[in-house]
Protein backbone atom coordinates (compact mmCIF):
# COMPACT_ATOMS: atom_id res chain seq x y z
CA UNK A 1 0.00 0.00 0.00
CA UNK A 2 1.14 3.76 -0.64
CA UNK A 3 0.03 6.93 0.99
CA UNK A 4 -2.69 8.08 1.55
CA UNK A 5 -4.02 5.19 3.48
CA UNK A 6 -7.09 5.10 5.39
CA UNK A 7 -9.29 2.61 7.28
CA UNK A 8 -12.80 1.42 6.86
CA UNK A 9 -15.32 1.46 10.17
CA UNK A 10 -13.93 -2.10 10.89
CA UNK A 11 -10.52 -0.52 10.93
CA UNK A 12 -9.32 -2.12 7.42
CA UNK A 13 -6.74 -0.25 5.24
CA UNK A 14 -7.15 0.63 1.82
CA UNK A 15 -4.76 2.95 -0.19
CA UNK A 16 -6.35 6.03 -2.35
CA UNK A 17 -5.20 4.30 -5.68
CA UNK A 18 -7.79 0.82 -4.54
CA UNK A 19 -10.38 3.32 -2.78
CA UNK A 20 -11.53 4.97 -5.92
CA UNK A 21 -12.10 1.84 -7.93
CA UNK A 22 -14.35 0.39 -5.07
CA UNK A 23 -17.32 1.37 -2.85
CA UNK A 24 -17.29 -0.68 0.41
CA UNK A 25 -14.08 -2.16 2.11
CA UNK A 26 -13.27 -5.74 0.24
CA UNK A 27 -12.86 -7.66 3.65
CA UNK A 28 -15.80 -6.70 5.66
CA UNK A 29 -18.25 -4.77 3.07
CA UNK A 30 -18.13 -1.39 5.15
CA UNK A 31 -18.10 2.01 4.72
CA UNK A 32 -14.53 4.09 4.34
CA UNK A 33 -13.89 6.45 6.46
CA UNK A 34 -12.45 10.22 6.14
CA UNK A 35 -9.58 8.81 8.64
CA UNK A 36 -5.97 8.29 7.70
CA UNK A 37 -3.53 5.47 9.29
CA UNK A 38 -0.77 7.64 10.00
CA UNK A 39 0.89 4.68 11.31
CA UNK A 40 0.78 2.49 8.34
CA UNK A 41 1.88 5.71 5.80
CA UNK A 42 4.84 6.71 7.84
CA UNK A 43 5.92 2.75 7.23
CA UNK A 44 4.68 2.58 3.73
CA UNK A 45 6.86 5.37 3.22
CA UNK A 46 10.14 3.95 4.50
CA UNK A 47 9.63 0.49 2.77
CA UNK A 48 11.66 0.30 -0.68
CA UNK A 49 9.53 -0.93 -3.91
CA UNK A 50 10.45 -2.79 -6.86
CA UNK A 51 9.77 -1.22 -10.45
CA UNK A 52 6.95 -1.94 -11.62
CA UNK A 53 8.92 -3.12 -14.78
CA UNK A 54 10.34 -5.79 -12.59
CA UNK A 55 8.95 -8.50 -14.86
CA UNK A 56 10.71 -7.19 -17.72
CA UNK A 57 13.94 -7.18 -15.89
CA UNK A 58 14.41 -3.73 -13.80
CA UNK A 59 15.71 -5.03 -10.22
CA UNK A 60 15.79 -1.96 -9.10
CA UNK A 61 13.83 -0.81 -5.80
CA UNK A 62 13.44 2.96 -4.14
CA UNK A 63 11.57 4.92 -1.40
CA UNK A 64 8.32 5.79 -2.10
CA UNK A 65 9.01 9.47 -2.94
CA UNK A 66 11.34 8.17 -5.78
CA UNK A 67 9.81 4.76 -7.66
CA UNK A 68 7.73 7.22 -9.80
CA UNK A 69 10.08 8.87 -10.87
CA UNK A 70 12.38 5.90 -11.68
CA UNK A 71 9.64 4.49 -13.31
CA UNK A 72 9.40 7.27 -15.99
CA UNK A 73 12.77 6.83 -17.17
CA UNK A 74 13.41 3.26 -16.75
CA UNK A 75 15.21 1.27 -19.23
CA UNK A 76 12.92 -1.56 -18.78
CA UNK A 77 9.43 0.30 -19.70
CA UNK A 78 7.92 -1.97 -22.48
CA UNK A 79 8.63 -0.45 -26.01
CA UNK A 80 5.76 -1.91 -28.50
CA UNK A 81 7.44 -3.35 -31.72
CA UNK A 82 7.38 -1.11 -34.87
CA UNK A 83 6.11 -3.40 -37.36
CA UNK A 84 3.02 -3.14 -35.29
CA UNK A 85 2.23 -0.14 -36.84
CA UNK A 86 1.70 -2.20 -40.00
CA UNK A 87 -0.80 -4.71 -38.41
CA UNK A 88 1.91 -7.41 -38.46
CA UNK A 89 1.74 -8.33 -34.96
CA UNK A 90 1.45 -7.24 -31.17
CA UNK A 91 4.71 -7.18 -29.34
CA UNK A 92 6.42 -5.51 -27.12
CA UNK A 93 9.40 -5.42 -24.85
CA UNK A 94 12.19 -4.13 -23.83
CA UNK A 95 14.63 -1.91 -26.34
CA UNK A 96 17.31 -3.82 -25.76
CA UNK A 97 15.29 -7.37 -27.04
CA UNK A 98 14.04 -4.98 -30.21
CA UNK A 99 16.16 -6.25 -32.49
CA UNK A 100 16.06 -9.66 -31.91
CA UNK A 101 12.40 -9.49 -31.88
CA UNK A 102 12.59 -7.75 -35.54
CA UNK A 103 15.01 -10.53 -36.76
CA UNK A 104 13.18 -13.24 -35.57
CA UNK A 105 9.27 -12.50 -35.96
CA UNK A 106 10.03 -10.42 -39.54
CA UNK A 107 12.85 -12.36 -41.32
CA UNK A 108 10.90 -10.32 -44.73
CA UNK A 109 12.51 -6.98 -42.94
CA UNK A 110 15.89 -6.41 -43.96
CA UNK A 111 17.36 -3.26 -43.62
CA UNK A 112 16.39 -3.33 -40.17
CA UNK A 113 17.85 0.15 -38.88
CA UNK A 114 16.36 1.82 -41.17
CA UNK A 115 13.06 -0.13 -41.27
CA UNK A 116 12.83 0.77 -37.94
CA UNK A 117 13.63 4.86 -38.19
CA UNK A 118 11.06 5.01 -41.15
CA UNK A 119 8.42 2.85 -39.03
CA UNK A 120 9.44 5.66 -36.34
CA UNK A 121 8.05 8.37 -39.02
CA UNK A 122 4.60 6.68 -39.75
């Protein structure tokens, strides 16, 4: 969970980002509250969390007040494939697997540096 957190009237925690897809606390149906669990913030905000692009191979982890803005810049944020653009198929991964990707799904490519800048350009 990340700030804010609160509590429904059975005392549950929910973080904002959950709260405002749902109505009523998942564990006991209840009502939120307008109270916050200071408690539980102050440690969600000295626990370290992994990139959310951890699946694609980012290991890295930071403080609450700096995963977002790892996460806009990581090197591991999913990249779809160019040749996509021409209906020819729906991956996507990281930059650094592009060109294997490109070699081995569209052998019928290739130039494939400059396939790719003039896909860039559609």
């Amino acid at each position: 969970m990340m700030p804010a957190i609160t509590l429904c009237a059975n005392g549950h925690n929910i973080c904002n980002i959950y709260k405002l897809k749902i109505t009523h606390c998942p564990t006991s149906r209840q009502q939120f509250l307008n109270i916050r669990n200071v408690a539980i913030e102050k440690l969600a905000t000295e626990m370290k969390y992994s990139c959310v692009y951890r699946n694609y191979g980012c290991m890295e982890t930071y403080s609450f007040d700096l995963i977002g803005k790892h996460q806009e810049k990581c090197q591991y944020i999913p990249q779809p494939c160019p040749v996509n653009k021409l209906n020819l198929g729906s991956w996507s991964g990281i930059s650094s697997q592009m060109n294997s990707h490109l070699k081995q799904a569209h052998p019928h490519v290739c130039v494939w540096n400059i396939m790719v800048v003039a896909i860039n350009h559609l």
